[in-house]
C-alpha atoms as a PDB file:
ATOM      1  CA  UNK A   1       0.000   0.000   0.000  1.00  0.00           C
ATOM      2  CA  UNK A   2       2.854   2.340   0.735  1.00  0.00           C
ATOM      3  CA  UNK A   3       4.033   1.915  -2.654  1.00  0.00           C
ATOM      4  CA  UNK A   4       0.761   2.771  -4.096  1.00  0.00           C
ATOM      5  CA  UNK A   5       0.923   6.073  -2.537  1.00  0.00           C
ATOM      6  CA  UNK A   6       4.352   6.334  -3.316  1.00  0.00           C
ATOM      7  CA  UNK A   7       3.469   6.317  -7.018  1.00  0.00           C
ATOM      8  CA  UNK A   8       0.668   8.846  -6.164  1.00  0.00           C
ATOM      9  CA  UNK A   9       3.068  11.307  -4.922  1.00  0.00           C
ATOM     10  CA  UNK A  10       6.469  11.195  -6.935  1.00  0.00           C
ATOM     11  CA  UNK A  11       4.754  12.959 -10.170  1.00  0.00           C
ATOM     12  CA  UNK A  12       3.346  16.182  -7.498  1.00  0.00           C
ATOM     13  CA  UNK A  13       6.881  16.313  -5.942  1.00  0.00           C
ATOM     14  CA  UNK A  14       8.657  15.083  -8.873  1.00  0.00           C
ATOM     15  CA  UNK A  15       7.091  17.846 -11.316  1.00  0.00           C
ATOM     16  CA  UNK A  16       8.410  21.201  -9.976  1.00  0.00           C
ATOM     17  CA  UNK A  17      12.111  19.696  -9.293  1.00  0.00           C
ATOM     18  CA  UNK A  18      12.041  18.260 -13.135  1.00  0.00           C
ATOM     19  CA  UNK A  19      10.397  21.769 -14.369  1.00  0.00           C
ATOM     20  CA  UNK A  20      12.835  23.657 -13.264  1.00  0.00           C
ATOM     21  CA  UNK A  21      16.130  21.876 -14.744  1.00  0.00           C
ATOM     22  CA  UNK A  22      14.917  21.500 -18.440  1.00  0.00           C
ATOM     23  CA  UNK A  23      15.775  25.037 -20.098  1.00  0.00           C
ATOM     24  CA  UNK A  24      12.162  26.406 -21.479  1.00  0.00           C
ATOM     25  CA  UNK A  25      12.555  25.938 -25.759  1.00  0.00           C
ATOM     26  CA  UNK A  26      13.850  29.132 -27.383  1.00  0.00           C
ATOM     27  CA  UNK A  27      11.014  31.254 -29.121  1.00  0.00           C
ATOM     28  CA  UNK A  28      13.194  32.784 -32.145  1.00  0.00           C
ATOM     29  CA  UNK A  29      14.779  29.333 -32.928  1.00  0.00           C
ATOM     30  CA  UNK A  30      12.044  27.600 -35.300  1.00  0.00           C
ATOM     31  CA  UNK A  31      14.457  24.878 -37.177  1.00  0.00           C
ATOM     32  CA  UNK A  32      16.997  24.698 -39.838  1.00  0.00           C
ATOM     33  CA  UNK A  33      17.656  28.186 -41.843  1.00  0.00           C
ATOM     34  CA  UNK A  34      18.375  28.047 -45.638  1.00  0.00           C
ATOM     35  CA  UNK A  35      21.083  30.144 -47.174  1.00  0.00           C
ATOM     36  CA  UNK A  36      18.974  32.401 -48.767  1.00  0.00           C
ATOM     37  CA  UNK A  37      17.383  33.472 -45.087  1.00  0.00           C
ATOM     38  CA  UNK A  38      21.247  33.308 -43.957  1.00  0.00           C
ATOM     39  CA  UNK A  39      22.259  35.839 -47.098  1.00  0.00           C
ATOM     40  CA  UNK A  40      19.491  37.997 -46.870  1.00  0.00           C
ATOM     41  CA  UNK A  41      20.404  38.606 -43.108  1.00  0.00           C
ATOM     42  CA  UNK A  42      23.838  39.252 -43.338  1.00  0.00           C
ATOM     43  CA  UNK A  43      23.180  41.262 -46.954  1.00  0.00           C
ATOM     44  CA  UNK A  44      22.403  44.658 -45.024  1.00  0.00           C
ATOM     45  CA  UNK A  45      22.141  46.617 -47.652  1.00  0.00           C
ATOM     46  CA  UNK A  46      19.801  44.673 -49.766  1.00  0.00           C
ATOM     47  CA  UNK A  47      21.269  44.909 -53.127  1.00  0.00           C
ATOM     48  CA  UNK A  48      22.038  41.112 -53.654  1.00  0.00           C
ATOM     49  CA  UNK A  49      25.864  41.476 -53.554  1.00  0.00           C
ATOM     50  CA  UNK A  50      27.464  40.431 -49.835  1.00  0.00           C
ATOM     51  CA  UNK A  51      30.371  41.760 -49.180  1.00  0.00           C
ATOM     52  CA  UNK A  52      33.103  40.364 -47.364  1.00  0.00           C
ATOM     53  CA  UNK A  53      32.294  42.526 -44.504  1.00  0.00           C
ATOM     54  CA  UNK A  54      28.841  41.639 -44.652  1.00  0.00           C
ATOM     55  CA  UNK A  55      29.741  38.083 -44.521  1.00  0.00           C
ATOM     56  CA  UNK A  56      32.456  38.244 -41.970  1.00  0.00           C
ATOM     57  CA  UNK A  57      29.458  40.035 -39.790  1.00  0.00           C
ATOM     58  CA  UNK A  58      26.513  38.058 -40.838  1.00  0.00           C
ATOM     59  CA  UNK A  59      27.484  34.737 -42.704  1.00  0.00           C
ATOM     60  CA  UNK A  60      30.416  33.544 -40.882  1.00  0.00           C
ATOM     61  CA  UNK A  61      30.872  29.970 -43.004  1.00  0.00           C
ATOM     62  CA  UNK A  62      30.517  32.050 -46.147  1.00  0.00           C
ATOM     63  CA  UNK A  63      33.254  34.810 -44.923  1.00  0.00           C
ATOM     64  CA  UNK A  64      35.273  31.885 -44.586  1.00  0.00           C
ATOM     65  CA  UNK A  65      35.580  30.751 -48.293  1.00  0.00           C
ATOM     66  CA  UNK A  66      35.202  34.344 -50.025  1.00  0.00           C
ATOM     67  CA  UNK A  67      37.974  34.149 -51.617  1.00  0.00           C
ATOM     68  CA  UNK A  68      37.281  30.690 -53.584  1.00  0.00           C
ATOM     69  CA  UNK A  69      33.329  32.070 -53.732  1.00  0.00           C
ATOM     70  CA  UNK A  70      34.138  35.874 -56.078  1.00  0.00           C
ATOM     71  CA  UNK A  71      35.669  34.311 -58.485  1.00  0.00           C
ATOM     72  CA  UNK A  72      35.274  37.075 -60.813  1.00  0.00           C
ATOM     73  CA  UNK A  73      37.107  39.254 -58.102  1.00  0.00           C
ATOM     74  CA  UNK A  74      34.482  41.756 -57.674  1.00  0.00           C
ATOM     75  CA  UNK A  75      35.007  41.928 -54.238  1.00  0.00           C
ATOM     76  CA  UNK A  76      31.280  40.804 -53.631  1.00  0.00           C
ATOM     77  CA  UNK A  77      29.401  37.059 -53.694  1.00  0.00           C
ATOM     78  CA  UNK A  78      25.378  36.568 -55.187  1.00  0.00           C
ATOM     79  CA  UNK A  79      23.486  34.094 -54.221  1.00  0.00           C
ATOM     80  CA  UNK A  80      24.176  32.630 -57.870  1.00  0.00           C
ATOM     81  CA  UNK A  81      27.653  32.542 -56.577  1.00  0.00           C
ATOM     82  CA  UNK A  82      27.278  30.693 -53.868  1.00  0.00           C
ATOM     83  CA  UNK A  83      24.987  28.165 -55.366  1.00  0.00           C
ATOM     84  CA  UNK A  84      27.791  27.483 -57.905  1.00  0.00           C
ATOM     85  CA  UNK A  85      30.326  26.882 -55.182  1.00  0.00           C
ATOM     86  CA  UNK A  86      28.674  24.758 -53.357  1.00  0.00           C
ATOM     87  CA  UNK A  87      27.685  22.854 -56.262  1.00  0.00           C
ATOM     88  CA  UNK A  88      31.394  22.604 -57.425  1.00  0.00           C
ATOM     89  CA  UNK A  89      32.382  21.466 -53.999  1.00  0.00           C
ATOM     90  CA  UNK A  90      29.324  18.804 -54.135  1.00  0.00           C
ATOM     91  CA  UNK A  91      30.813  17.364 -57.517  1.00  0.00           C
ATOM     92  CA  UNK A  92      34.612  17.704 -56.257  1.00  0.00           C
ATOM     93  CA  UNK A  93      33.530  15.504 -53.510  1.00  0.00           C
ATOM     94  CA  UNK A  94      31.751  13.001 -55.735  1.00  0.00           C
ATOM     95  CA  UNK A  95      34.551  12.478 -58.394  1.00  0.00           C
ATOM     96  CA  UNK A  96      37.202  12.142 -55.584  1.00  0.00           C
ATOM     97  CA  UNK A  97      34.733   9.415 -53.882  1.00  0.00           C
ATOM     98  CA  UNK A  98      34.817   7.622 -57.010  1.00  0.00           C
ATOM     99  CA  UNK A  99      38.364   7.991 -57.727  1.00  0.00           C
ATOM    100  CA  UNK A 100      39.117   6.396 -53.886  1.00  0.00           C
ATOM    101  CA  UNK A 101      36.516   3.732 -54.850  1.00  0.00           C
ATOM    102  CA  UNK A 102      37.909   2.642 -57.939  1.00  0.00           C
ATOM    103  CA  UNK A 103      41.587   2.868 -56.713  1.00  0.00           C
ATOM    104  CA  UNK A 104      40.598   0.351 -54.068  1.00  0.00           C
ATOM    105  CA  UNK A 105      38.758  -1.863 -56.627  1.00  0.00           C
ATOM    106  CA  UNK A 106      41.833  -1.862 -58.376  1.00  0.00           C
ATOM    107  CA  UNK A 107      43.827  -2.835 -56.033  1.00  0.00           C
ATOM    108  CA  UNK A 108      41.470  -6.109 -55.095  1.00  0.00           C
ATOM    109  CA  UNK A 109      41.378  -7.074 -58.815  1.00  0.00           C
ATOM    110  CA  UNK A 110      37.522  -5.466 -59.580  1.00  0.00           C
ATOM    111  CA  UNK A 111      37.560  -4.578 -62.983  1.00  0.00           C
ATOM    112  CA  UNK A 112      34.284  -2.311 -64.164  1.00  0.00           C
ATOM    113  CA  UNK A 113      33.299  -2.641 -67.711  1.00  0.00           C
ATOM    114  CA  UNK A 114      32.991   1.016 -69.228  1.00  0.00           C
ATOM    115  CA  UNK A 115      29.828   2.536 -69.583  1.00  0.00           C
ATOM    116  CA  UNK A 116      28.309   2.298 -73.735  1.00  0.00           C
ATOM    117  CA  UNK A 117      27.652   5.327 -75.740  1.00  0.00           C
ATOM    118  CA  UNK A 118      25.163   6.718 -77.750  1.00  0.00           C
ATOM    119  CA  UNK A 119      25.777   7.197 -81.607  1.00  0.00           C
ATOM    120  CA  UNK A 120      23.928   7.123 -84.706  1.00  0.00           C
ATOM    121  CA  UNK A 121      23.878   3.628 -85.327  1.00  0.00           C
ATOM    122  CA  UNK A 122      23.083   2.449 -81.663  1.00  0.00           C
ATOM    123  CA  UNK A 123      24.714   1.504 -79.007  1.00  0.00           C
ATOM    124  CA  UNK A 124      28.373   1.170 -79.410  1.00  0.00           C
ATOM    125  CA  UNK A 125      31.292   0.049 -76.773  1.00  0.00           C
ATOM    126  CA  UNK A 126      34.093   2.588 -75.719  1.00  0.00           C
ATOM    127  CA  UNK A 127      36.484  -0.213 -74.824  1.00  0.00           C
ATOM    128  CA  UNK A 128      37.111  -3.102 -76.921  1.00  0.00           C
ATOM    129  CA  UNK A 129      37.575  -5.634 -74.280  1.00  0.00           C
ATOM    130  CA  UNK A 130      35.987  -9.028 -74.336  1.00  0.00           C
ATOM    131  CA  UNK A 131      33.221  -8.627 -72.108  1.00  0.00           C
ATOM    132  CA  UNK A 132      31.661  -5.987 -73.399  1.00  0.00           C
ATOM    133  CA  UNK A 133      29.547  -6.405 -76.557  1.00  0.00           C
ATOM    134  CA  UNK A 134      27.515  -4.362 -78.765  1.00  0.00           C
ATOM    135  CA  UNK A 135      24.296  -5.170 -79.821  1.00  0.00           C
ATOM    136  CA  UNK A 136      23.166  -6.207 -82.791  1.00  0.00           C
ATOM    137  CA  UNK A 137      20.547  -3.440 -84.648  1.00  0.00           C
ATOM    138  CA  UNK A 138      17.328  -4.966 -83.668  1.00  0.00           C
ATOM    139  CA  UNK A 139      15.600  -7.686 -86.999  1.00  0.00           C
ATOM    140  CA  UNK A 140      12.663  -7.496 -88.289  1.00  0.00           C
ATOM    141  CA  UNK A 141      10.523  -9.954 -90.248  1.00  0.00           C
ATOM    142  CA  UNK A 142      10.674 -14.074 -90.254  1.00  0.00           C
ATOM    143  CA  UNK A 143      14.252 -15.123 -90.587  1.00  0.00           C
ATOM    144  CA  UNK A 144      13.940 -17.099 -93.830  1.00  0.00           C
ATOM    145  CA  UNK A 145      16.711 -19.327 -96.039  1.00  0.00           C
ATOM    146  CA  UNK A 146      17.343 -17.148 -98.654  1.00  0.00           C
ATOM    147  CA  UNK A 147      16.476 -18.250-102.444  1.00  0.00           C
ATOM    148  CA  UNK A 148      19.073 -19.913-104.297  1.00  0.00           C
ATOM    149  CA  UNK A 149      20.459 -17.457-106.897  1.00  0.00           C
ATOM    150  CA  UNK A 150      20.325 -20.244-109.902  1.00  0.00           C
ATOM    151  CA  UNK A 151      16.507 -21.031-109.042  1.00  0.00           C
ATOM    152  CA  UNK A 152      16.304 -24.305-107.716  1.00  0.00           C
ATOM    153  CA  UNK A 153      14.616 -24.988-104.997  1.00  0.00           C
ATOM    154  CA  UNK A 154      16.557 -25.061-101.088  1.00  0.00           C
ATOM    155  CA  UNK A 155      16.478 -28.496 -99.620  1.00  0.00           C
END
């Protein structure tokens, strides 16, 4: 019975010890931003180029990079500029993934055939090894024995 009013009581005592430890959730955070909420923040004057002092002020991870980002050397970033960076970095990353991956196929003996490409005539093979084959053009019709040239009749 004293444990039954044991389990009565812990959640009235329990409740104002627990409330006050966990930190009440932060009204102005509301998630993940995007970089265009991070750019137009730190772009103070509102004219779509960030500066480097904007960025060094407001957009910290951007400041960062600024150099490899103005390309052009204007001595500002767009949001066009950014985009393309990233995206550059994305596909740097990919082709060096594959280049690690296929090194260490290589070196365990996996050999990949190489991808077909597209021409006039069909599919065609870029390598000429043996295990890689191009197909036939497709037939059409009944595959018949073809007529004797001299007339007589095919047995």
């Amino acid at each position: 019975m004293r444990l039954f009013h044991a389990l009565f009581l812990l959640p009235l005592f329990g409740t104002p010890v627990l409330a006050g430890t966990a930190a009440p959730p932060s009204p102005e955070h509301q998630g993940r931003r995007s970089a265009a909420d991070h750019f137009a923040d730190a772009n103070v004057t509102h004219d779509g180029h960030l500066t480097l002092d904007q960025a060094t002020a407001g957009y910290k991870s951007i400041a960062k990079s600024f150099s490899q980002i103005d390309v052009n050397h204007h001595g500002y970033v767009t949001m066009e500029d950014i985009k393309a960076w990233r995206a550059a970095k994305k596909a740097a990353r990919a082709a060096a993934k594959h280049a690690a991956s296929d090194e260490s196929d290589n070196m365990n003996g996996v050999v990949r055939p190489v991808p077909a490409s597209q021409n006039l005539m069909g599919l065609k093979a870029l390598d000429t090894s043996t295990d890689m084959v191009a197909p036939a053009p497709p037939r059409t019709g009944v595959d018949m024995p073809r007529a004797p040239v001299d007339g007589t009749h095919p047995s």
